[in-house]
N, C-alpha and C. Protein backbone atom coordinates (compact mmCIF):
# COMPACT_ATOMS: atom_id res chain seq x y z
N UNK A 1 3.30 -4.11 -4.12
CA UNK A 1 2.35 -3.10 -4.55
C UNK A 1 0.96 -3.73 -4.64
N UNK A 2 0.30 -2.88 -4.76
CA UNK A 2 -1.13 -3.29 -4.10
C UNK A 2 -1.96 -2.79 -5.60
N UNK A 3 -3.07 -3.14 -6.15
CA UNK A 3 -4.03 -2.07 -6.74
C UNK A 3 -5.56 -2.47 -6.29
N UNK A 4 -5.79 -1.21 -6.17
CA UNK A 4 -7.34 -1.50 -5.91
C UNK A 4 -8.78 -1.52 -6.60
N UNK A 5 -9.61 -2.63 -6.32
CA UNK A 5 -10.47 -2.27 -7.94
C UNK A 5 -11.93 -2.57 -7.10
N UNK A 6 -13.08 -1.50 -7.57
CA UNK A 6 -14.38 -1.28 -6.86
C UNK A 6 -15.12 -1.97 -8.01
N UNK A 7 -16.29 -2.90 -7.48
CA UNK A 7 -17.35 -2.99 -8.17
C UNK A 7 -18.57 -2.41 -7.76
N UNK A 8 -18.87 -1.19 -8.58
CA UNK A 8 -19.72 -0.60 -8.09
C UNK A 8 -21.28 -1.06 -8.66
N UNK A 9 -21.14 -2.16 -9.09
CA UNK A 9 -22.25 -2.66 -9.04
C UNK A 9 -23.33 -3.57 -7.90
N UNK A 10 -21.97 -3.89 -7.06
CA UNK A 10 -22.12 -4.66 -6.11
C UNK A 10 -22.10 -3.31 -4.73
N UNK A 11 -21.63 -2.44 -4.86
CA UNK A 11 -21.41 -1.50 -3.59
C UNK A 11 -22.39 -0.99 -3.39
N UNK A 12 -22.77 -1.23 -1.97
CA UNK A 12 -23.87 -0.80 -0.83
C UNK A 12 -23.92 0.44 -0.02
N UNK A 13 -23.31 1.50 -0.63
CA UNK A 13 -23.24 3.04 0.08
C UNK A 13 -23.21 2.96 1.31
N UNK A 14 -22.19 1.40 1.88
CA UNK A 14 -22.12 2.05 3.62
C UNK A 14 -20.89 2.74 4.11
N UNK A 15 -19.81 3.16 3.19
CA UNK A 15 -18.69 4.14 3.36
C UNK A 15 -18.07 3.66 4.69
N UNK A 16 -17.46 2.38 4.74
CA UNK A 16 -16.77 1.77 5.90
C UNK A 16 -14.97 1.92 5.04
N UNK A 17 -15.56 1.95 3.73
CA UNK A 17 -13.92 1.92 3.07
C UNK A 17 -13.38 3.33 3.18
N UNK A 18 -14.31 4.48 2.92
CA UNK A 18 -14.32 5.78 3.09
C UNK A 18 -13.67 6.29 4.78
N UNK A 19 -13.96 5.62 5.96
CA UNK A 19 -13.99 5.60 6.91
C UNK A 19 -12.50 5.09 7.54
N UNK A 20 -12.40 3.98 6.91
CA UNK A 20 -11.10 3.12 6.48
C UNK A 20 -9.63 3.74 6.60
N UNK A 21 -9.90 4.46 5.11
CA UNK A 21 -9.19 4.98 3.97
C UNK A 21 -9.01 5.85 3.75
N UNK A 22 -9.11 7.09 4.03
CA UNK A 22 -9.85 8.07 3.11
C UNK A 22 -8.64 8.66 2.02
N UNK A 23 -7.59 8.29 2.11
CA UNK A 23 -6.51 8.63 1.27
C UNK A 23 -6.73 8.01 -0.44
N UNK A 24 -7.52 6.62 -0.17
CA UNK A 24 -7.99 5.87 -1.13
C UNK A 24 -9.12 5.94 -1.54
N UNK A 25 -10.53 6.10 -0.74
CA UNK A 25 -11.42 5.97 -0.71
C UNK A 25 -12.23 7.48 -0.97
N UNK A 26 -13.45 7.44 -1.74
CA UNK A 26 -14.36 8.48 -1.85
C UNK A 26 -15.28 8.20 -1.77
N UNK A 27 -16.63 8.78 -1.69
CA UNK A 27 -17.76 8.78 -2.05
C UNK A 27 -18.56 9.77 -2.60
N UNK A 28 -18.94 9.39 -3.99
CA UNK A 28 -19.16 10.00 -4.96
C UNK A 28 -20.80 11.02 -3.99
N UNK A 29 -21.74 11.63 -4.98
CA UNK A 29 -22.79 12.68 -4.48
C UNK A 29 -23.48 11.42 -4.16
N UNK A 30 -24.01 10.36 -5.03
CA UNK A 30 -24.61 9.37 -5.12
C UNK A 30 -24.49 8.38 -3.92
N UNK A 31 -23.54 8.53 -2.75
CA UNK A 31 -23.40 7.71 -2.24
C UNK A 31 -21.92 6.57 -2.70
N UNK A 32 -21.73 5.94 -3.79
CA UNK A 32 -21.08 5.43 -4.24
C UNK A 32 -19.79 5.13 -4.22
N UNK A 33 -18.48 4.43 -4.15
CA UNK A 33 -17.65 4.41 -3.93
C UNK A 33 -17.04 4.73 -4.83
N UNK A 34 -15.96 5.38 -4.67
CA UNK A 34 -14.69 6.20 -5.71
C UNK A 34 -13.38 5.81 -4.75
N UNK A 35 -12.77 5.61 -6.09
CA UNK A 35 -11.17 4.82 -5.59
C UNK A 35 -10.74 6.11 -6.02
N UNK A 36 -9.64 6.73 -5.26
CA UNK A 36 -8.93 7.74 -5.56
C UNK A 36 -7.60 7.44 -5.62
N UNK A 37 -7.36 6.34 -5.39
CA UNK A 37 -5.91 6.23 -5.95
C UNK A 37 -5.74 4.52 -5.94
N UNK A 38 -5.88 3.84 -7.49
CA UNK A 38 -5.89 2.32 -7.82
C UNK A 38 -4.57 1.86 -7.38
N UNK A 39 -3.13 2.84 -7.20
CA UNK A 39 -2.23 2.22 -6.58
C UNK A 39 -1.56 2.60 -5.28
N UNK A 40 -2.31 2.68 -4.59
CA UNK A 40 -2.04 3.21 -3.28
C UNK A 40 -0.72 3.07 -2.84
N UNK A 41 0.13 4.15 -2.03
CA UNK A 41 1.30 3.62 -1.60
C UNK A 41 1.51 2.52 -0.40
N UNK A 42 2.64 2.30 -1.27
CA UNK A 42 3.00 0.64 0.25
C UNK A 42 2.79 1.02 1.61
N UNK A 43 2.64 2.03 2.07
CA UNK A 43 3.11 2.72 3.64
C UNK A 43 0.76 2.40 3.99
N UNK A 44 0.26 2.68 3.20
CA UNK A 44 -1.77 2.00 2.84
C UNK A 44 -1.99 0.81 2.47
N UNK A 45 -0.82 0.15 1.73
CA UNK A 45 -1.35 -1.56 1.63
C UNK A 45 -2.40 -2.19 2.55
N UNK A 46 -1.63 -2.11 3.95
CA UNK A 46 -2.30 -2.95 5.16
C UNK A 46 -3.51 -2.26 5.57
N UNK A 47 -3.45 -0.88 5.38
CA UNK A 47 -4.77 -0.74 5.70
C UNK A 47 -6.05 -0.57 4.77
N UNK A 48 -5.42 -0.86 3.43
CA UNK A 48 -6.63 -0.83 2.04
C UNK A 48 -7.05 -2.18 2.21
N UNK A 49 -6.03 -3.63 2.53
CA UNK A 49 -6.18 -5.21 2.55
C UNK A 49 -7.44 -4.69 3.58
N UNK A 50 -7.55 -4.04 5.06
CA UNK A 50 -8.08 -4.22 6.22
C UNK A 50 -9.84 -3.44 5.71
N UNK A 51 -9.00 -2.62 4.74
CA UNK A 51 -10.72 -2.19 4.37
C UNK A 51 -11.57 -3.18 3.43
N UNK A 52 -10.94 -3.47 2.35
CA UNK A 52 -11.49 -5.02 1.75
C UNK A 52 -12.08 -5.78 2.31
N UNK A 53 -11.56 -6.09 3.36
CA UNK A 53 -12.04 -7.50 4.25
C UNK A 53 -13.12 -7.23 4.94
N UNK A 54 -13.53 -5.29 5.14
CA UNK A 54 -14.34 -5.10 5.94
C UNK A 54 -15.62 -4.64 5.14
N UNK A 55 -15.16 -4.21 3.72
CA UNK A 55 -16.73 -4.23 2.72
C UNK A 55 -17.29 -5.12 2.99
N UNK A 56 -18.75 -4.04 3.54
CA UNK A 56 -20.13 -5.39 3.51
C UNK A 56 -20.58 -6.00 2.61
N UNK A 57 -20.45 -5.56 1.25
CA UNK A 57 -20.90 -5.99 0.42
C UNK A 57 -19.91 -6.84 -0.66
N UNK A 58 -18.79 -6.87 -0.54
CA UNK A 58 -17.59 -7.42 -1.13
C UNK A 58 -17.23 -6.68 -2.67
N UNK A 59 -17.98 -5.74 -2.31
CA UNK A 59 -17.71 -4.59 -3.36
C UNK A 59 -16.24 -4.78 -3.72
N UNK A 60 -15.46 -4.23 -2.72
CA UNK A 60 -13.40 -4.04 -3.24
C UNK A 60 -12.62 -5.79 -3.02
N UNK A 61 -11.53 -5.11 -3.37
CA UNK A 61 -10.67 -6.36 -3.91
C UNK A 61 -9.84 -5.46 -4.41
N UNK A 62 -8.18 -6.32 -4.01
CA UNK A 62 -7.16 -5.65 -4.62
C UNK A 62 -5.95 -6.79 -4.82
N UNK A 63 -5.69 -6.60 -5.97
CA UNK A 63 -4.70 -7.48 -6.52
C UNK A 63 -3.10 -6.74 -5.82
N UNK A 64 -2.60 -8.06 -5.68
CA UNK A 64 -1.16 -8.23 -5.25
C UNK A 64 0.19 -8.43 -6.14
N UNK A 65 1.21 -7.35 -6.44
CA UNK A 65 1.90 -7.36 -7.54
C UNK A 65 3.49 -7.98 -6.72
């Protein structure tokens, strides 16, 4: 199991995770990233890991249970 955690202090409104993801991923009015689901199912693991790696800004990160 996977969880996913945004720092939206660090996130750069370029919606590549949104693009990604979108099962996981939002973007708020602001631009901003919204996690819509912190434990995504196993069948999205590989592709939430593939969006992580691809934040420009190293905004996400997701811990491994």
């Amino acid at each position: 199991m996977v969880k996913v955690r945004a720092d939206t202090d660090v996130c750069v409104f370029s919606g590549m995770c949104v693009l990604n993801v979108p099962e996981v991923f939002d973007q708020r009015d602001d631009g901003m990233v919204e996690v819509l689901a912190e434990e995504p199912p196993e069948g999205l693991a590989e592709r939430v890991r593939l969006a992580v790696l691809g934040c420009p800004s190293g905004a996400l990160s997701v811990e491994e249970d």
